[in-house]
N, C-alpha and C. Protein backbone atom coordinates (compact mmCIF):
# COMPACT_ATOMS: atom_id res chain seq x y z
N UNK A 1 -19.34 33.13 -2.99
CA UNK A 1 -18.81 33.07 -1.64
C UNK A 1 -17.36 32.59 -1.70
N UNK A 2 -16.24 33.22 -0.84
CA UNK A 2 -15.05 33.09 -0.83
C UNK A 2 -14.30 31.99 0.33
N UNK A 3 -13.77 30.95 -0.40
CA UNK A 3 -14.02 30.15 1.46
C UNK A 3 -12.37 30.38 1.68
N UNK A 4 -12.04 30.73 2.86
CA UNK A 4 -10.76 30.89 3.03
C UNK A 4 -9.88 29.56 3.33
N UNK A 5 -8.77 29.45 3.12
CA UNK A 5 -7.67 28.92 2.84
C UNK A 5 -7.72 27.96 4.57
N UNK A 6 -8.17 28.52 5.66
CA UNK A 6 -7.95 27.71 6.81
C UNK A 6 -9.63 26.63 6.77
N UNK A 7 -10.41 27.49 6.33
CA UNK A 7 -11.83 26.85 6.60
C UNK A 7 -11.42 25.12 5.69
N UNK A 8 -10.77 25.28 4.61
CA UNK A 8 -10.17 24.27 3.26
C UNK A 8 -9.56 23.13 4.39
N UNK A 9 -8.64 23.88 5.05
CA UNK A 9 -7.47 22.86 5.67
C UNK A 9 -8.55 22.37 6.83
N UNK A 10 -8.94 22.92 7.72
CA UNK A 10 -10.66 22.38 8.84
C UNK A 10 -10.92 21.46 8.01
N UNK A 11 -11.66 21.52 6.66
CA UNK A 11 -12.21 20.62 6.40
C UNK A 11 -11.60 19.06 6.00
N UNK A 12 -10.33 19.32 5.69
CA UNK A 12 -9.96 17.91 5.22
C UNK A 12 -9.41 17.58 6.16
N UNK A 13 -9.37 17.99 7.43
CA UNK A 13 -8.65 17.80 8.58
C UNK A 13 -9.55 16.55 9.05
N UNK A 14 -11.06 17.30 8.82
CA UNK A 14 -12.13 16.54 9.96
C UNK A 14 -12.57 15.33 8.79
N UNK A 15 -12.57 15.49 7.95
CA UNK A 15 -13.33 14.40 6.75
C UNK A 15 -11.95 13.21 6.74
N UNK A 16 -10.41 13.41 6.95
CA UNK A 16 -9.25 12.45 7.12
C UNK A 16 -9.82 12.15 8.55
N UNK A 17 -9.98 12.44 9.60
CA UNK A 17 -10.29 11.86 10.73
C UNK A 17 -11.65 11.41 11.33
N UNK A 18 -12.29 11.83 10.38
CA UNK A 18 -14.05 11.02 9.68
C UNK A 18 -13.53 9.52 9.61
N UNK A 19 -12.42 9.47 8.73
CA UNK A 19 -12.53 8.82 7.46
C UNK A 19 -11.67 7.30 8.38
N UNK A 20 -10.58 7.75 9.14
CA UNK A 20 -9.66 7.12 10.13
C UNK A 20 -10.73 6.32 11.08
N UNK A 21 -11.26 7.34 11.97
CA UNK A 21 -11.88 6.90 12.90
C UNK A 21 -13.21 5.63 12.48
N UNK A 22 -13.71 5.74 10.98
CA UNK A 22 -14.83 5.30 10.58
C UNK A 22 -13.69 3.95 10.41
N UNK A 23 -13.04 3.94 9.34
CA UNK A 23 -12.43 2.83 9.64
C UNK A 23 -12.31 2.35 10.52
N UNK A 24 -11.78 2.45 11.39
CA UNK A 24 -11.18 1.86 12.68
C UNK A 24 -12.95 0.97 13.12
N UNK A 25 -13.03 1.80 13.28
CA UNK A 25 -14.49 1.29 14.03
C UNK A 25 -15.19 -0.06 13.24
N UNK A 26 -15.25 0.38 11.73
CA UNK A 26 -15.77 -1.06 10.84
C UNK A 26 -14.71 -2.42 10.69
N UNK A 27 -13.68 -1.82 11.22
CA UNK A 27 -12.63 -3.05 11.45
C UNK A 27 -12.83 -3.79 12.77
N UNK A 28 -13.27 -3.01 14.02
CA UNK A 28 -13.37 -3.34 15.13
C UNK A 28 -14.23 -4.29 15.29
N UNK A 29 -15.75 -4.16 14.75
CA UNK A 29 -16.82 -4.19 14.53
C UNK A 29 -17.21 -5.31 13.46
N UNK A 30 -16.45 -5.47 12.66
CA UNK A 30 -16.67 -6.22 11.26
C UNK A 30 -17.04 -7.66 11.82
N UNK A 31 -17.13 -8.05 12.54
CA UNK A 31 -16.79 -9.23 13.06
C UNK A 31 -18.54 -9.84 13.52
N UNK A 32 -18.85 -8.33 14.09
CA UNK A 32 -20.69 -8.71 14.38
C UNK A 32 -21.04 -8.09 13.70
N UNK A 33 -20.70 -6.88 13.05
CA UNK A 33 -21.47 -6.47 12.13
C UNK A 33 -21.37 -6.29 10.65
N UNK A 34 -20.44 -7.82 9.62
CA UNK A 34 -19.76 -7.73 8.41
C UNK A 34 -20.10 -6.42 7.83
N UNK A 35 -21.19 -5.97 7.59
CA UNK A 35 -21.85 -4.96 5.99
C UNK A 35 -20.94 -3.90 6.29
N UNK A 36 -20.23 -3.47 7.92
CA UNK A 36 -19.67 -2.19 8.22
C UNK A 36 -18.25 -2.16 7.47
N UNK A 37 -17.59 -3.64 7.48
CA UNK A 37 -16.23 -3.37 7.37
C UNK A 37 -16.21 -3.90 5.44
N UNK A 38 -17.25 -3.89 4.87
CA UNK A 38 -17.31 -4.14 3.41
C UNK A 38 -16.60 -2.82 2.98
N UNK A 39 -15.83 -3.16 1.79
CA UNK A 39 -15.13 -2.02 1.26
C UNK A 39 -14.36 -2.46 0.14
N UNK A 40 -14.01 -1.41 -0.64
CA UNK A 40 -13.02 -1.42 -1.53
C UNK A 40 -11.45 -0.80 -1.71
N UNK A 41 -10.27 -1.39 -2.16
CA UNK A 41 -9.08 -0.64 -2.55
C UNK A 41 -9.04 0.12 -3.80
N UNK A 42 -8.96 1.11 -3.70
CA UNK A 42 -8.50 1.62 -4.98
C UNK A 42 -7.03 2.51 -4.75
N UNK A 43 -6.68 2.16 -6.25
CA UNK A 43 -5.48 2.50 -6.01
C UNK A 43 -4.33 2.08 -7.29
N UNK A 44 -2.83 2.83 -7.09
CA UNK A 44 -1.74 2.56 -7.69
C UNK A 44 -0.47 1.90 -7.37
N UNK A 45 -0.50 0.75 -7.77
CA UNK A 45 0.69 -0.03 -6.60
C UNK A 45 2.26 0.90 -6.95
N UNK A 46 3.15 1.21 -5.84
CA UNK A 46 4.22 1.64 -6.13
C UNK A 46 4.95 1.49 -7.14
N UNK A 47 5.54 1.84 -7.45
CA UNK A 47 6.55 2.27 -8.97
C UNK A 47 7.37 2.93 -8.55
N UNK A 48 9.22 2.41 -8.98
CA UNK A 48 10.36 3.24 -8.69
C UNK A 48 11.37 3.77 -10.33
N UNK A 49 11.19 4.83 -9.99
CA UNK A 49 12.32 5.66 -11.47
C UNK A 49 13.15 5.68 -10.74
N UNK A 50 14.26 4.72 -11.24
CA UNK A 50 15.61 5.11 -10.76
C UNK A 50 16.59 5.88 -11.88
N UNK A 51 17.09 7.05 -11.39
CA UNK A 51 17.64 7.95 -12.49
C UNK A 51 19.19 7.85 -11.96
N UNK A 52 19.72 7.11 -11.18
CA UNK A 52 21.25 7.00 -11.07
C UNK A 52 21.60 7.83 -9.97
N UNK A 53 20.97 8.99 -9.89
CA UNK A 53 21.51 10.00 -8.95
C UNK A 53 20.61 10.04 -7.81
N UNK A 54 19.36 9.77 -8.12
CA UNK A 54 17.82 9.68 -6.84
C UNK A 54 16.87 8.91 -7.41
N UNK A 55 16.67 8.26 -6.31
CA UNK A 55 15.57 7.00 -7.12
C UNK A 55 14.27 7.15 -6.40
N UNK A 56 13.13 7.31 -7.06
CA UNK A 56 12.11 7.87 -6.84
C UNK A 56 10.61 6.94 -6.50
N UNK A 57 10.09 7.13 -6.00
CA UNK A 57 8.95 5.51 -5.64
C UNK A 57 7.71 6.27 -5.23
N UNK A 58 6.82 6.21 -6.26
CA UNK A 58 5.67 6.54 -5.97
C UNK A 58 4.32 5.66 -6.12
N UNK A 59 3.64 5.96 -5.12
CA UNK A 59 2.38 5.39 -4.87
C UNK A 59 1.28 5.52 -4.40
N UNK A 60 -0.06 5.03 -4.42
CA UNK A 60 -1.05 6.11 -3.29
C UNK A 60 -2.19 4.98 -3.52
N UNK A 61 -2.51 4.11 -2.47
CA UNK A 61 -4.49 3.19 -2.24
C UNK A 61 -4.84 3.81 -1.60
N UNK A 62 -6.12 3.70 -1.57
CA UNK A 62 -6.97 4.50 -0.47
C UNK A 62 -8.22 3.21 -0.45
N UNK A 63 -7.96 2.51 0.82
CA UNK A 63 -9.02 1.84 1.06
C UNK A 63 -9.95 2.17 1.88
N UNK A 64 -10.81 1.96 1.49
CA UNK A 64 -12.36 2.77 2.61
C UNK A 64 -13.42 1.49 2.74
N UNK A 65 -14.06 1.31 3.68
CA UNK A 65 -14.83 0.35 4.05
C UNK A 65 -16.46 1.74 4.35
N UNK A 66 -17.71 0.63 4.45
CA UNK A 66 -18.85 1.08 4.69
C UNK A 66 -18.60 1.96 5.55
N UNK A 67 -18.30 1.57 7.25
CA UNK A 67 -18.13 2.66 8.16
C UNK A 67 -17.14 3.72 8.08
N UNK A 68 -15.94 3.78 7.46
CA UNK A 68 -14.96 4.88 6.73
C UNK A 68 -16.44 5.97 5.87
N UNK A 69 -16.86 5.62 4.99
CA UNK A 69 -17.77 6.46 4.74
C UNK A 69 -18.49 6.99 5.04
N UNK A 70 -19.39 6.65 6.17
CA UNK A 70 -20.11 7.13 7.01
C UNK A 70 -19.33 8.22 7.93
N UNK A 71 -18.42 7.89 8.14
CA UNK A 71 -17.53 8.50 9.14
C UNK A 71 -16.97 9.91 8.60
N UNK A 72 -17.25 9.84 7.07
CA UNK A 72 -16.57 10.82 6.26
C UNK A 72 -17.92 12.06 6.45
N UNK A 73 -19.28 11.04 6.03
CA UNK A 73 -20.36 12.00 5.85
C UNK A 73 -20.85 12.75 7.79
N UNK A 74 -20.41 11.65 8.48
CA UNK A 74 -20.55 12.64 9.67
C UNK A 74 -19.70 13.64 10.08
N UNK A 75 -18.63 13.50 10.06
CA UNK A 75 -17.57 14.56 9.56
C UNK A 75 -17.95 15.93 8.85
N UNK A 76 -18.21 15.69 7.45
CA UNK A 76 -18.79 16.75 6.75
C UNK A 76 -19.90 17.49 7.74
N UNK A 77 -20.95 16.58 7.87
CA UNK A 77 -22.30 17.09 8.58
C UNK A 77 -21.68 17.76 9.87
N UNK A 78 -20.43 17.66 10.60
CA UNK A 78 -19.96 18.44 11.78
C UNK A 78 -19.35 20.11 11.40
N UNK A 79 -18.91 19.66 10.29
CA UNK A 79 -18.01 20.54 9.39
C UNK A 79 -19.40 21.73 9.41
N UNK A 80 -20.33 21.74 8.68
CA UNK A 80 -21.53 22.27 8.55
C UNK A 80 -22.31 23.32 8.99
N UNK A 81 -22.14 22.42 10.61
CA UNK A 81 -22.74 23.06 12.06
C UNK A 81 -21.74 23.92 12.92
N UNK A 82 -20.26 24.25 12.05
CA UNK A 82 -19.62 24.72 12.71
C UNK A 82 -19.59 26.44 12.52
């Protein structure tokens, strides 16, 4: 099966705003309900190459908590039914 190039971009559209919204919510929430806003960072702390002419700084964490995940798998499961 061939999945086209827009169905790709749908999907990471809705699984990044799974993923946002789930956060948000286990942050909101964390407070009565700790286990939601449990989570981990992973990640590469920034780094700059400076070459004299352009100096360059790259980096990328991605922290996700319990409800971020959930938020990802309901997402997907919408993705699904579409």
């Amino acid at each position: 099966m061939r999945v086209k190039s827009n169905e790709s971009v749908i999907l990471l559209v809705l699984l990044l705003i799974g993923a946002i919204f789930g956060s948000l919510i286990g942050s909101a929430f964390g407070d009565t309900i700790p286990l939601l806003n449990y989570g981990k960072t992973i990640g590469v702390d920034p780094f700059v190459v400076d070459l004299n002419v352009i100096i360059l700084t790259f980096g990328l964490k991605l922290s996700l908590n319990l409800a971020g995940i959930i938020g990802i798998i309901i997402a997907f499961v919408v993705y699904k039914k579409l």
